[in-house]
C-alpha atoms as a PDB file:
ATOM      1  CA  UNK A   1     -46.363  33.684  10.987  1.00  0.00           C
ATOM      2  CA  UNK A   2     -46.221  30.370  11.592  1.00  0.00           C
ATOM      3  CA  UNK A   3     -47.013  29.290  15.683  1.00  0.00           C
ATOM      4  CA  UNK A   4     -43.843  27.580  17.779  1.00  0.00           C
ATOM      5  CA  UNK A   5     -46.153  24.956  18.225  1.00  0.00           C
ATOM      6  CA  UNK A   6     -46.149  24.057  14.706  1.00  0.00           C
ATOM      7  CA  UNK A   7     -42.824  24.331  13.868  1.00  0.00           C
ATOM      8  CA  UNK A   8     -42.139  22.201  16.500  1.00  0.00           C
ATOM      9  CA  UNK A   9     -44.398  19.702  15.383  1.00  0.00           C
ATOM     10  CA  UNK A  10     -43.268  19.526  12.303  1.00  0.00           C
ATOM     11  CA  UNK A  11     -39.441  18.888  12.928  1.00  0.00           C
ATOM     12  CA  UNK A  12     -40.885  16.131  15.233  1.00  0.00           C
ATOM     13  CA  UNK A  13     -42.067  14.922  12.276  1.00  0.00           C
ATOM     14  CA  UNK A  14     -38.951  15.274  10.560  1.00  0.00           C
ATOM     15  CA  UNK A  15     -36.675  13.330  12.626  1.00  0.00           C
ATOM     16  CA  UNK A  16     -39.260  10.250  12.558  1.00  0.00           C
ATOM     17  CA  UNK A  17     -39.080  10.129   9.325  1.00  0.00           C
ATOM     18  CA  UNK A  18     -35.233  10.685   8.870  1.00  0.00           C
ATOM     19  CA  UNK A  19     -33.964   8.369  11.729  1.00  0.00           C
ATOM     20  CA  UNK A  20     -35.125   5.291   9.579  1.00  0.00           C
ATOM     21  CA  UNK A  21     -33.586   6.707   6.107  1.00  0.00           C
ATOM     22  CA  UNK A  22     -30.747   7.345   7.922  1.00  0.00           C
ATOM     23  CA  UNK A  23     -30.248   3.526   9.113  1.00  0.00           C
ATOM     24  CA  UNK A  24     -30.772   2.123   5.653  1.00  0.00           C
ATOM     25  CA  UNK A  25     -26.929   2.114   4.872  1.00  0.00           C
ATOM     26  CA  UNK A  26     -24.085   1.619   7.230  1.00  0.00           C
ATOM     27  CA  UNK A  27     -20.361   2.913   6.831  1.00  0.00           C
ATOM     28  CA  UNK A  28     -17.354   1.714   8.276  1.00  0.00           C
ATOM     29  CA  UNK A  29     -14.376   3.256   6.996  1.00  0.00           C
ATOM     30  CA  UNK A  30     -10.951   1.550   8.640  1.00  0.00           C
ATOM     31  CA  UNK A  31      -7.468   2.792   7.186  1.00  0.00           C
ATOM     32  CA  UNK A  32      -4.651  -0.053   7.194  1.00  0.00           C
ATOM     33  CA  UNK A  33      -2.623   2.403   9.191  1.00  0.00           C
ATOM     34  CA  UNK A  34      -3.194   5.833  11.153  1.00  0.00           C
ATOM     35  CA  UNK A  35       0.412   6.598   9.685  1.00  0.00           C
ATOM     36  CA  UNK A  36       2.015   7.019   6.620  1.00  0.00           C
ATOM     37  CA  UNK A  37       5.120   7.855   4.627  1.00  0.00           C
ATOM     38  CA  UNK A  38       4.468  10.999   2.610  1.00  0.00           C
ATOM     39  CA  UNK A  39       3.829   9.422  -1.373  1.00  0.00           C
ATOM     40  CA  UNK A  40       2.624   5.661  -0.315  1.00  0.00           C
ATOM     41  CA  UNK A  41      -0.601   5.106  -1.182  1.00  0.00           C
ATOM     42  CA  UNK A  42      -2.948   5.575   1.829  1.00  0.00           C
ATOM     43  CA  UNK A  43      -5.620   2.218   2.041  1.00  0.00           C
ATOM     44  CA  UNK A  44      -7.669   0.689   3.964  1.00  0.00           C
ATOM     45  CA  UNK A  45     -11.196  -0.990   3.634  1.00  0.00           C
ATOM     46  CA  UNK A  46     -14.739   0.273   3.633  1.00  0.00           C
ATOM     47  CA  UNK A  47     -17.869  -1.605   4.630  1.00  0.00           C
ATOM     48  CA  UNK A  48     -21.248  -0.749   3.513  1.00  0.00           C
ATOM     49  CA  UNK A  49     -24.276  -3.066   5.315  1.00  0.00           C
ATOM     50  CA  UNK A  50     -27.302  -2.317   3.417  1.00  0.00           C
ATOM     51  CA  UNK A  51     -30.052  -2.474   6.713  1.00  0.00           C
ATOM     52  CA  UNK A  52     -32.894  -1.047   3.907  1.00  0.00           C
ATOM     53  CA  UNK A  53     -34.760  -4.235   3.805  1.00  0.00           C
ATOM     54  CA  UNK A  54     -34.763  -4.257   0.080  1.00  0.00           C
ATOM     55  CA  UNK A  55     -32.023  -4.730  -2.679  1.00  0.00           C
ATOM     56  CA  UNK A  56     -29.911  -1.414  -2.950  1.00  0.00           C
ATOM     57  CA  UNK A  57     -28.570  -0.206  -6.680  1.00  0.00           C
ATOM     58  CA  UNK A  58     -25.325   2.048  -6.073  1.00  0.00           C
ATOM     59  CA  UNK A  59     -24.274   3.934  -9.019  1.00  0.00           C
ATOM     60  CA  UNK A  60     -23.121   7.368 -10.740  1.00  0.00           C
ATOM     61  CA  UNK A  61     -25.807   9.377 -11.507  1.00  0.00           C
ATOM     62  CA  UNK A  62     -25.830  12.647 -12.877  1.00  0.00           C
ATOM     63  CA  UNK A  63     -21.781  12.516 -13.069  1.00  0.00           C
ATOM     64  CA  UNK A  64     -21.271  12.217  -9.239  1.00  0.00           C
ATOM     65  CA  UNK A  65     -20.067   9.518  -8.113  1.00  0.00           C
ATOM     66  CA  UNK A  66     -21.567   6.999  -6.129  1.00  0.00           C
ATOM     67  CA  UNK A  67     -19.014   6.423  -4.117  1.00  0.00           C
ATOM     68  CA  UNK A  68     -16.436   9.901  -2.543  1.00  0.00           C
ATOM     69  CA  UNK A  69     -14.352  10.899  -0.068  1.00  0.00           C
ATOM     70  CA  UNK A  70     -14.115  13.854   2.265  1.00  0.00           C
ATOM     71  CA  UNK A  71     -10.509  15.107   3.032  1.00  0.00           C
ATOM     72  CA  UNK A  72      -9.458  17.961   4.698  1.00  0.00           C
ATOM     73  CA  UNK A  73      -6.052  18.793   5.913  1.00  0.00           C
ATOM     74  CA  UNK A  74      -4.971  19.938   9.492  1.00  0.00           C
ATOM     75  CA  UNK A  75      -6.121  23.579   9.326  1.00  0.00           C
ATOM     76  CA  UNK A  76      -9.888  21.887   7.978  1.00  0.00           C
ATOM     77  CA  UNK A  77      -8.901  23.083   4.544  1.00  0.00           C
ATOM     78  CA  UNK A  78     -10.671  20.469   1.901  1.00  0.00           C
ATOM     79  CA  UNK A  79      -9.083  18.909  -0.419  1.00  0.00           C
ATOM     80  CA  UNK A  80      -9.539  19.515  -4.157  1.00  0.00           C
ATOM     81  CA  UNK A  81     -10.091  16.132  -5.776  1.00  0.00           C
ATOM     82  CA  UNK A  82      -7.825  15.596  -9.147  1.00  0.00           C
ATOM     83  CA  UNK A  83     -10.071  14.952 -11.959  1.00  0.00           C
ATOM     84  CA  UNK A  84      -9.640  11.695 -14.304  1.00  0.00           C
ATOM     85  CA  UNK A  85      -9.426   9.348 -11.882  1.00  0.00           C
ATOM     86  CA  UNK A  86     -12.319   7.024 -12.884  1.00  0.00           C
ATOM     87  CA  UNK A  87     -15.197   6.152 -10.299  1.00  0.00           C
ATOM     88  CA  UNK A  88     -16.229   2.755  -8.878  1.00  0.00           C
ATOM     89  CA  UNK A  89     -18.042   0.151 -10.569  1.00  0.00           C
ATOM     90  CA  UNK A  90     -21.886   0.211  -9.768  1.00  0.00           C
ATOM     91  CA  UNK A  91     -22.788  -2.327  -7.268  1.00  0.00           C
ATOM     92  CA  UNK A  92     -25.814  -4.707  -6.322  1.00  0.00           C
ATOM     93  CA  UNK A  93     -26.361  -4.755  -2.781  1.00  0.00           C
ATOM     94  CA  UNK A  94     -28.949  -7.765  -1.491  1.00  0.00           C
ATOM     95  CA  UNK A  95     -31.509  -6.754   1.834  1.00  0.00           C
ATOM     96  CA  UNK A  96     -28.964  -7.741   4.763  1.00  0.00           C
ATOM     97  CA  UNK A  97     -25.894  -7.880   2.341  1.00  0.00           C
ATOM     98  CA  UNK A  98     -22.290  -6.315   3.349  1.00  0.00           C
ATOM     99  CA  UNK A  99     -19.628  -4.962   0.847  1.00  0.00           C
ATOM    100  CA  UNK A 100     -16.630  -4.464   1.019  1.00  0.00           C
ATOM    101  CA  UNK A 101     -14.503  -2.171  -0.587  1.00  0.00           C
ATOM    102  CA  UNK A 102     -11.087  -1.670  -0.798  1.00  0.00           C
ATOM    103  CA  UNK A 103      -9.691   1.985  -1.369  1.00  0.00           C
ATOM    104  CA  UNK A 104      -6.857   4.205  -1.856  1.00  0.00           C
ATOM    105  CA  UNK A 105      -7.960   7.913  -0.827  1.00  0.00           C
ATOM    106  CA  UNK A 106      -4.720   9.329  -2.212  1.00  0.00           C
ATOM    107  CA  UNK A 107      -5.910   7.676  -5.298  1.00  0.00           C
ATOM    108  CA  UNK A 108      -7.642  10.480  -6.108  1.00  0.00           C
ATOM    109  CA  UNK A 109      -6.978  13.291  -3.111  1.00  0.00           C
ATOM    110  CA  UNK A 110      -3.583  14.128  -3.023  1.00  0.00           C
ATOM    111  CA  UNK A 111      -1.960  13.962   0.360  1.00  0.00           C
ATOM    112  CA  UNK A 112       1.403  14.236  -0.391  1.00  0.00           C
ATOM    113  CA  UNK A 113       2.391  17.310   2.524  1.00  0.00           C
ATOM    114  CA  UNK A 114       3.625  16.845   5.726  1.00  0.00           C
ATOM    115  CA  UNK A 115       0.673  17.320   8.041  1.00  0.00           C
ATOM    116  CA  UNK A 116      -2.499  15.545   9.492  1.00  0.00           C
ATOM    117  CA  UNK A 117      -5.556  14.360   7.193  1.00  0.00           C
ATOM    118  CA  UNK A 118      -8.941  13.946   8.110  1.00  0.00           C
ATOM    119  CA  UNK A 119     -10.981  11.346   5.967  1.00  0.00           C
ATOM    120  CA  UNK A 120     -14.757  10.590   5.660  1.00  0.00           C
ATOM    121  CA  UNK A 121     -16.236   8.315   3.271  1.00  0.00           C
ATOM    122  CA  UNK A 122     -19.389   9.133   1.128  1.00  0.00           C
ATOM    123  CA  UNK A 123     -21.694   6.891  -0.459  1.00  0.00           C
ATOM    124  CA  UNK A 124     -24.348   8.985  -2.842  1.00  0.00           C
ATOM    125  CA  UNK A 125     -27.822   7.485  -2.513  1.00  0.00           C
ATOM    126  CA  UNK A 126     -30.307   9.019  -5.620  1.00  0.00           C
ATOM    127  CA  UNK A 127     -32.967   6.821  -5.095  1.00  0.00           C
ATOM    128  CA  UNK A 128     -33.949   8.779  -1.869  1.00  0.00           C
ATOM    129  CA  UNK A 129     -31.511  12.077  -2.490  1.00  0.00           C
ATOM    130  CA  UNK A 130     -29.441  11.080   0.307  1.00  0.00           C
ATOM    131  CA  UNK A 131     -25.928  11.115   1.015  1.00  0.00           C
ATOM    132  CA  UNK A 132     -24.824   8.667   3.803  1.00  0.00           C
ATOM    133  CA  UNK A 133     -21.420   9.212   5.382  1.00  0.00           C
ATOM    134  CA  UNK A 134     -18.689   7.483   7.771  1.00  0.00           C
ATOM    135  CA  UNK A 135     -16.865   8.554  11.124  1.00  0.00           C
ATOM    136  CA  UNK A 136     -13.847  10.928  10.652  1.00  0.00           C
ATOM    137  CA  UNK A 137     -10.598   9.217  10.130  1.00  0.00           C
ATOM    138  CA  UNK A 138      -7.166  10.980  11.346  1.00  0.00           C
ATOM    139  CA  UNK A 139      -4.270   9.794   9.813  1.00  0.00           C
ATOM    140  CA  UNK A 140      -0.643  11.165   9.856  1.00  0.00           C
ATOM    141  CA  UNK A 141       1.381  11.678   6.865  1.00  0.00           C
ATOM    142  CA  UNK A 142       4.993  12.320   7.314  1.00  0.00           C
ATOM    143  CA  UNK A 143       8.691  11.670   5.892  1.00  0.00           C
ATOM    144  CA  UNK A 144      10.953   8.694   6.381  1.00  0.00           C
ATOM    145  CA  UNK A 145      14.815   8.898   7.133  1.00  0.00           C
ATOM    146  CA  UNK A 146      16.683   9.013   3.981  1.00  0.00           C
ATOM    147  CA  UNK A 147      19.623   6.065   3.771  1.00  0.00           C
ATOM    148  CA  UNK A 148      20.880   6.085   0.055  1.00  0.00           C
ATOM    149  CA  UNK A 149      19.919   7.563  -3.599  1.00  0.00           C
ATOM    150  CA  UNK A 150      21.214   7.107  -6.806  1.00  0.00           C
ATOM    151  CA  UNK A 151      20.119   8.807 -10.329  1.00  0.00           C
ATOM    152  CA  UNK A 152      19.937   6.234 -13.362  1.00  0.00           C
ATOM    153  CA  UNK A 153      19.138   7.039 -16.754  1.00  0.00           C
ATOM    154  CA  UNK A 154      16.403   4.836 -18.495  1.00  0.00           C
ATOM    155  CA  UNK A 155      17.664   2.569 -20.668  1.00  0.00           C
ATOM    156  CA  UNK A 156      17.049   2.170 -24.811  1.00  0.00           C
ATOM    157  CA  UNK A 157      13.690   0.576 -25.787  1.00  0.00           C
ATOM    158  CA  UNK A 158      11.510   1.826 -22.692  1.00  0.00           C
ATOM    159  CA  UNK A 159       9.198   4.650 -23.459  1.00  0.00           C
ATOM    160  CA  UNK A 160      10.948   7.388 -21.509  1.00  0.00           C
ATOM    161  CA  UNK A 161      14.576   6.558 -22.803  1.00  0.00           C
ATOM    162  CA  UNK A 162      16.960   9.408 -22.152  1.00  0.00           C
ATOM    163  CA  UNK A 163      15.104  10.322 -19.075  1.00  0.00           C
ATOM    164  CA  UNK A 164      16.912   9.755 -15.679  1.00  0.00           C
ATOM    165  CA  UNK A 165      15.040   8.749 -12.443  1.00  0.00           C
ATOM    166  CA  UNK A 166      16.443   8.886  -8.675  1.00  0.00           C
ATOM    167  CA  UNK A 167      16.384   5.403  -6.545  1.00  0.00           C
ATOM    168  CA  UNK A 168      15.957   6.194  -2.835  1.00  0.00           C
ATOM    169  CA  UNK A 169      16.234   4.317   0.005  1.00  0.00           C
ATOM    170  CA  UNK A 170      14.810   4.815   3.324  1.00  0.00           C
ATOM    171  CA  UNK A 171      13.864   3.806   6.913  1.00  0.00           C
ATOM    172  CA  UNK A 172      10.334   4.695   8.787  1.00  0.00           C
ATOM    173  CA  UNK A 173       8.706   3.461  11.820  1.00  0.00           C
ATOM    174  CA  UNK A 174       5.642   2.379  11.925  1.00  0.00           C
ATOM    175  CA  UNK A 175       5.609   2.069  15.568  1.00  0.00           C
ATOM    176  CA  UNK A 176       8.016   2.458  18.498  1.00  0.00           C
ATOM    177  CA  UNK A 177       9.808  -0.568  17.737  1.00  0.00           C
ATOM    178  CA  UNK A 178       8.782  -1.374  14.173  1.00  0.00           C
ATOM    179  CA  UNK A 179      10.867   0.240  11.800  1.00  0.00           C
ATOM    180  CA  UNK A 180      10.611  -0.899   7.727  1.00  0.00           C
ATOM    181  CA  UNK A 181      12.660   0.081   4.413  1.00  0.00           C
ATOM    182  CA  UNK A 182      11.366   1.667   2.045  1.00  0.00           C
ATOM    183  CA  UNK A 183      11.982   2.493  -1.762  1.00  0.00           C
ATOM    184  CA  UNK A 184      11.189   5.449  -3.489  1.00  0.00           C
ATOM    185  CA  UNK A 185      11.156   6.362  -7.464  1.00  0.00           C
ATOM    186  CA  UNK A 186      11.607   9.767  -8.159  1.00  0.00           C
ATOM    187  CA  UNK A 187      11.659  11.808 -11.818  1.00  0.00           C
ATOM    188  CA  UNK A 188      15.107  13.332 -11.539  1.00  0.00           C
ATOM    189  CA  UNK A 189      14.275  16.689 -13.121  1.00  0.00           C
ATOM    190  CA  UNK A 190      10.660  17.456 -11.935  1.00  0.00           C
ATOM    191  CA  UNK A 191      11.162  15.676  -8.930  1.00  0.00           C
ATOM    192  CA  UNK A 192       7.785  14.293  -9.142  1.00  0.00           C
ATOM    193  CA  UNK A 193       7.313  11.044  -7.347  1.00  0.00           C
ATOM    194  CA  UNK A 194       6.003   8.100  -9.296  1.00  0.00           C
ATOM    195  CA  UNK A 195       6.209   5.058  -6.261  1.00  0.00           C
ATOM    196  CA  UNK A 196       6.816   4.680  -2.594  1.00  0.00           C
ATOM    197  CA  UNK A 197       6.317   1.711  -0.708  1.00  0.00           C
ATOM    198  CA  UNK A 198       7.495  -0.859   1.765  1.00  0.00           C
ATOM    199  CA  UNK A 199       9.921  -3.274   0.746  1.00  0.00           C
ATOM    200  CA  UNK A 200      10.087  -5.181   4.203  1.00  0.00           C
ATOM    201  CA  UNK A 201      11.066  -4.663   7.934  1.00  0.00           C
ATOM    202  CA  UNK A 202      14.186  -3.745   8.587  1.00  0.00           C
ATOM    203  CA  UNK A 203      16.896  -4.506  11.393  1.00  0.00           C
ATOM    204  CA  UNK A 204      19.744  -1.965  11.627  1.00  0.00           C
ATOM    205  CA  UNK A 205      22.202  -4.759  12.846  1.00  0.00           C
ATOM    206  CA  UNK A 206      23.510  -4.827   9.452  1.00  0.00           C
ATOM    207  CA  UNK A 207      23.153  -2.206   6.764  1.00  0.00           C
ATOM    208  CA  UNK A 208      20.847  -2.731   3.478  1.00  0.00           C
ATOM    209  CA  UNK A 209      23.341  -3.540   0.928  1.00  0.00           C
ATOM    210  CA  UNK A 210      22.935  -2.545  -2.887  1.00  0.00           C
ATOM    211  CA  UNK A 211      23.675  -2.443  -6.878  1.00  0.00           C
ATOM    212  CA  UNK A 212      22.649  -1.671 -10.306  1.00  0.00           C
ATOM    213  CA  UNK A 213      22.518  -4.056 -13.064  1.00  0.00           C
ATOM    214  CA  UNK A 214      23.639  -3.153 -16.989  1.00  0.00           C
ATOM    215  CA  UNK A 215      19.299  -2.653 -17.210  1.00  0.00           C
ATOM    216  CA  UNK A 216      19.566  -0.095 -14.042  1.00  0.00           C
ATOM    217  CA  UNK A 217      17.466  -2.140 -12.173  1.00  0.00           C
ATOM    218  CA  UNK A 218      18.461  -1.775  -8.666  1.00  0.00           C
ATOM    219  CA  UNK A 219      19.030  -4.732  -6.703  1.00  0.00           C
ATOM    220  CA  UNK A 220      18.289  -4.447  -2.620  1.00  0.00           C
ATOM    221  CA  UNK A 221      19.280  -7.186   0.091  1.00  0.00           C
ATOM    222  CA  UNK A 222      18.830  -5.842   4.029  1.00  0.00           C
ATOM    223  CA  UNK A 223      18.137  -7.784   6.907  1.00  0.00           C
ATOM    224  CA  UNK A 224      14.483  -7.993   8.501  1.00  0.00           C
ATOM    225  CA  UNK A 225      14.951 -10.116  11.617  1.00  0.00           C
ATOM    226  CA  UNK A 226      17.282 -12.169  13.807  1.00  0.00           C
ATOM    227  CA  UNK A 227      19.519 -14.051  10.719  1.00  0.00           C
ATOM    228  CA  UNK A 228      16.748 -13.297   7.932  1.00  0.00           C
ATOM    229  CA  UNK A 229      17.196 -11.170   5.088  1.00  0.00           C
ATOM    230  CA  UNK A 230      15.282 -10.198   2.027  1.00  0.00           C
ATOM    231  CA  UNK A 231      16.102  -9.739  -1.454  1.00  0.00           C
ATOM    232  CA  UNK A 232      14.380  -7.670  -3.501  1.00  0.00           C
ATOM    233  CA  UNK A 233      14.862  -6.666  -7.181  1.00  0.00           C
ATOM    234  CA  UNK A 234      13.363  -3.784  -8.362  1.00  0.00           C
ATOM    235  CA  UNK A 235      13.173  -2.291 -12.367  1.00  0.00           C
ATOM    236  CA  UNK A 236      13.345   1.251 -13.517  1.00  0.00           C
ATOM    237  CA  UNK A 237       9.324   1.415 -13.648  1.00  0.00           C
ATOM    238  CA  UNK A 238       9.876   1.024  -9.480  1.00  0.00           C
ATOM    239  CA  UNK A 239       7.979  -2.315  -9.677  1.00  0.00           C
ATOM    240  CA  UNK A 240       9.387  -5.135  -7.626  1.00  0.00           C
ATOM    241  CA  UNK A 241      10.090  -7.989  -9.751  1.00  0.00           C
ATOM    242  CA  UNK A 242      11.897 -10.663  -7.455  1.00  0.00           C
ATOM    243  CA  UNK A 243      11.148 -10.899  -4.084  1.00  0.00           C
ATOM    244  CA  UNK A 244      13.388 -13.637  -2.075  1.00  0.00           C
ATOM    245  CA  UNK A 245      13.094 -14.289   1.680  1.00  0.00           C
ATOM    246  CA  UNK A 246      17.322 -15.694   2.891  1.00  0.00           C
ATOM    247  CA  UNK A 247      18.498 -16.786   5.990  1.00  0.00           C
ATOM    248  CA  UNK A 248      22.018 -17.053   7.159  1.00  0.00           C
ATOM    249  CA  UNK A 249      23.430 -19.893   8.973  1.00  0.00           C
ATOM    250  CA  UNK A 250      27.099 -19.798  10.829  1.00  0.00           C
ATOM    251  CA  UNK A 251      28.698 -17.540   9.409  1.00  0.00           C
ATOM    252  CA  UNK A 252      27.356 -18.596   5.876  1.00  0.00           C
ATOM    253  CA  UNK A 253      25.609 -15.060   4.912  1.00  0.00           C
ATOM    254  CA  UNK A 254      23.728 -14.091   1.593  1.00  0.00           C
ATOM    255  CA  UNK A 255      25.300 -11.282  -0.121  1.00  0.00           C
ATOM    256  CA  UNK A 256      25.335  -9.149  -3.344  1.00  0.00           C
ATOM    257  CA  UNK A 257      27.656 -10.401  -6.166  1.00  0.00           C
ATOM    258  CA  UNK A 258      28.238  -7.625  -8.978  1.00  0.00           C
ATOM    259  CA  UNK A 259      29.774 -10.381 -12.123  1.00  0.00           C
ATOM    260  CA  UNK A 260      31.350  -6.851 -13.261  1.00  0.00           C
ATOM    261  CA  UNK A 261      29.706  -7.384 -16.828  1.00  0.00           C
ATOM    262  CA  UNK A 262      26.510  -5.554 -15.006  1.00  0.00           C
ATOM    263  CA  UNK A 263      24.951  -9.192 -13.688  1.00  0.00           C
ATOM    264  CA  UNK A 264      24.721  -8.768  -9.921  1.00  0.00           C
ATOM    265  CA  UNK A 265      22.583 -11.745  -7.814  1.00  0.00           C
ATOM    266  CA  UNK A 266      22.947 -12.768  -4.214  1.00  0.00           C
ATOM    267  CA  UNK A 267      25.168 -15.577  -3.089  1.00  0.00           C
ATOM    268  CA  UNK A 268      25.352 -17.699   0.437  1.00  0.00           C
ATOM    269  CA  UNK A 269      22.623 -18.393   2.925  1.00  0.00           C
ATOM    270  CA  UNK A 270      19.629 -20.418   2.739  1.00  0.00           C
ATOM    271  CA  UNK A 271      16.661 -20.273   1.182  1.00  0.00           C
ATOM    272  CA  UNK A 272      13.323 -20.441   3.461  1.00  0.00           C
ATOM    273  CA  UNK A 273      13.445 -24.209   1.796  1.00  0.00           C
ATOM    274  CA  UNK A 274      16.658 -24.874   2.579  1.00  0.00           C
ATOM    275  CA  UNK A 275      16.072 -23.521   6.222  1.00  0.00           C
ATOM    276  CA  UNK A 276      13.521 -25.556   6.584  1.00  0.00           C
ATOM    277  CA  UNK A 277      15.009 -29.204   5.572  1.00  0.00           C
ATOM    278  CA  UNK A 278      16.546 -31.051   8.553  1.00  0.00           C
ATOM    279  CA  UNK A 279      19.958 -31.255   8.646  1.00  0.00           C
ATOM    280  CA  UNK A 280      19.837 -34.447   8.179  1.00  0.00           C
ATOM    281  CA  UNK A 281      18.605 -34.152   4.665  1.00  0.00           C
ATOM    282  CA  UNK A 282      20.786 -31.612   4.020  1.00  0.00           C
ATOM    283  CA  UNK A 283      23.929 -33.250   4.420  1.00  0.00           C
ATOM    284  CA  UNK A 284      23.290 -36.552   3.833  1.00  0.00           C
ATOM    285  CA  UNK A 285      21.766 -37.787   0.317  1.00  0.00           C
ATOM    286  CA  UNK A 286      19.252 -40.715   0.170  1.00  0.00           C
ATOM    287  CA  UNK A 287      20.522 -43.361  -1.686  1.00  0.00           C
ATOM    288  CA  UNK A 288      18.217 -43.066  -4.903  1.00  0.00           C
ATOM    289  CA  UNK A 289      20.134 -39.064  -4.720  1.00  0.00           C
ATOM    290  CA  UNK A 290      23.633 -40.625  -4.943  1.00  0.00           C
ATOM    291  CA  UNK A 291      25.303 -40.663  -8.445  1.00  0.00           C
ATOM    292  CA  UNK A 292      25.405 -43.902  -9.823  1.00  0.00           C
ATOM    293  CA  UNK A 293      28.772 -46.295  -9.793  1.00  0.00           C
ATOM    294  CA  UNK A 294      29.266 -45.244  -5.597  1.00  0.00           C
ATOM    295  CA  UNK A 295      28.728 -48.106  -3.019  1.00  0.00           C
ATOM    296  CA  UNK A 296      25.781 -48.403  -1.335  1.00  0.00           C
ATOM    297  CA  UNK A 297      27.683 -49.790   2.374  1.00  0.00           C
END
C-alpha cells in the first residue's frame, strides 16, 4: 500500500508541473450577444494568447479537431455535434502571439429550441496531450414576434424550381428598448429553416411595408429611427441583395411602388447623400449645372 505521505507528495508534484502547462494557452470566448432569435446564427469571437514561450502548431490530428466546442442545453444535456461541417484551418501561433477567431457555434451544434445554452470553447493541444478550455458562456435562444408571411414558389431556372418557400417577417428585442426586424426563409413543406437574420432596427411608428416582384424576390422598406428608413431587397435564396438607408423630409416619404408588370422600387425621400447636401445645393444649381442657352444674371 502506498503511505499518505507519498501520495501526497506526489500530487504536489503534479500540480507543479501542471500549473505551467496549463498557462501555455489562453481562451477567451465572447459571444456578440447573450441573446438570440431561435435559427440566427449564434457568433462571437475567440482569442487564443499563446503564453508557451515558443511557436505553437494548432492542427487536426488523429481526426479531432483542433479547434471544438462544448454545448449543453438547460437541463446540462450535451449537444450532439452534426457531422460534415469541416474543421478550422491549422494555425501558426508565434511565442507572445494572439489569434483571433471568429465563430459560429450553431455552425455546427444545433441550437435551434427554445431554451438556455451553455458554451465552452476547446482548443486540442497533441503536442503535450492537452486540451485547454474557456469560461462557460450562457446565452438565451428564443422566438421573435411574428408580423407577416407569405409562401412563393421558386421561379424557372433556379435549382429548386417548383419548390415553394415561406417569407416571414418579424420583430425581437434585443434589449428593453432595442427592438430590430427580422427576416426569415422557411421550406414551405418541411418547414425547415434555411436563414434568419437582422435586417435593421425597427421603430413601430410606422409599419414595415412590403411586395413581391415577377422574380418573388421580396422587397422590405420599415422605418429604423426618427425620419430614417431602410430598404432592403431580398431574393428567393434569402440573401439580401440591395440594402438602401432613406430619410424622409416634410412630408416627402419613401415608399413602395408595385409598376403592376411585377417591378416594384421605392419612391420619395432622400438618400443619406441627398440628406446630407445643404439645402443650398439642393435647390439651387451652380452655374456650370445650369443647361446651356439660360442667363447667367
Amino acid at each position: 500500500m502506498i503511505p499518505r505521505w507519498f501520495q501526497t507528495f506526489l500530487i504536489a508534484v503534479f500540480l507543479v508541473l501542471a500549473g505551467p502547462l496549463s498557462a501555455q494557452i489562453n481562451l477567451d470566448l465572447k459571444l456578440d450577444r447573450s441573446l438570440y432569435l431561435a435559427n440566427e446564427p449564434i457568433t462571437g469571437e475567440l482569442t487564443i494568447v499563446n503564453m508557451a514561450g515558443r511557436d505553437l502548431i494548432f492542427g487536426d490530428s488523429g481526426g479531432m479537431n483542433w479547434l471544438d466546442f462544448t454545448v449543453t442545453d438547460g437541463r446540462g444535456h450535451l449537444i450532439t455535434p452534426v457531422q460534415g461541417v469541416s474543421g478550422v484551418k491549422p494555425i501558426v501561433l508565434g511565442a507572445g502571439q494572439t489569434h483571433k477567431h471568429k465563430v459560429t457555434i450553431n455552425q455546427r451544434y444545433p441550437m435551434s429550441t427554445i431554451g438556455t445554452y451553455r458554451v465552452k470553447a476547446a482548443v486540442n493541444f497533441p503536442q503535450i496531450n492537452r486540451v485547454f478550455e474557456s469560461k462557460t458562456i450562457t446565452v438565451q435562444v428564443t422566438e421573435g414576434q411574428p408580423m407577416w408571411s407569405q409562401i412563393v414558389g421558386v421561379p424557372q431556372g433556379h435549382p429548386d424550381a417548383g419548390t415553394y418557400r415561406e417569407y416571414q417577417l418579424m420583430t425581437y428585442y434585443h434589449g428593453a428598448r432595442s427592438k430590430s426586424l427580422y427576416f426569415r426563409l422557411k421550406d414551405s413543406d418541411s418547414s425547415l429553416v434555411f436563414r434568419t437574420y437582422p435586417i435593421g432596427d425597427y421603430m413601430a411608428l410606422r409599419p414595415p411595408t412590403h411586395a413581391i416582384d415577377s422574380q418573388n424576390q421580396l422587397h422590405v422598406l420599415h422605418m429604423t429611427g426618427p425620419q430614417a428608413y431602410k430598404y432592403t431587397v431580398i431574393n428567393i435564396d434569402g440573401e439580401p441583395i440591395q440594402q438602401q438607408t432613406l430619410y424622409e423630409k416634410g412630408t416627402n416619404r419613401p415608399e413602395l411602388k408595385n409598376s403592376g408588370y411585377g417591378d416594384v422600387s421605392v419612391v420619395g425621400g432622400l438618400t443619406e447623400t441627398e440628406a446630407k447636401t445643404p439645402y443650398e445645393q439642393q435647390e439651387f444649381q451652380r452655374l456650370s449645372e445650369r443647361p446651356p442657352g439660360l442667363p447667367t444674371f
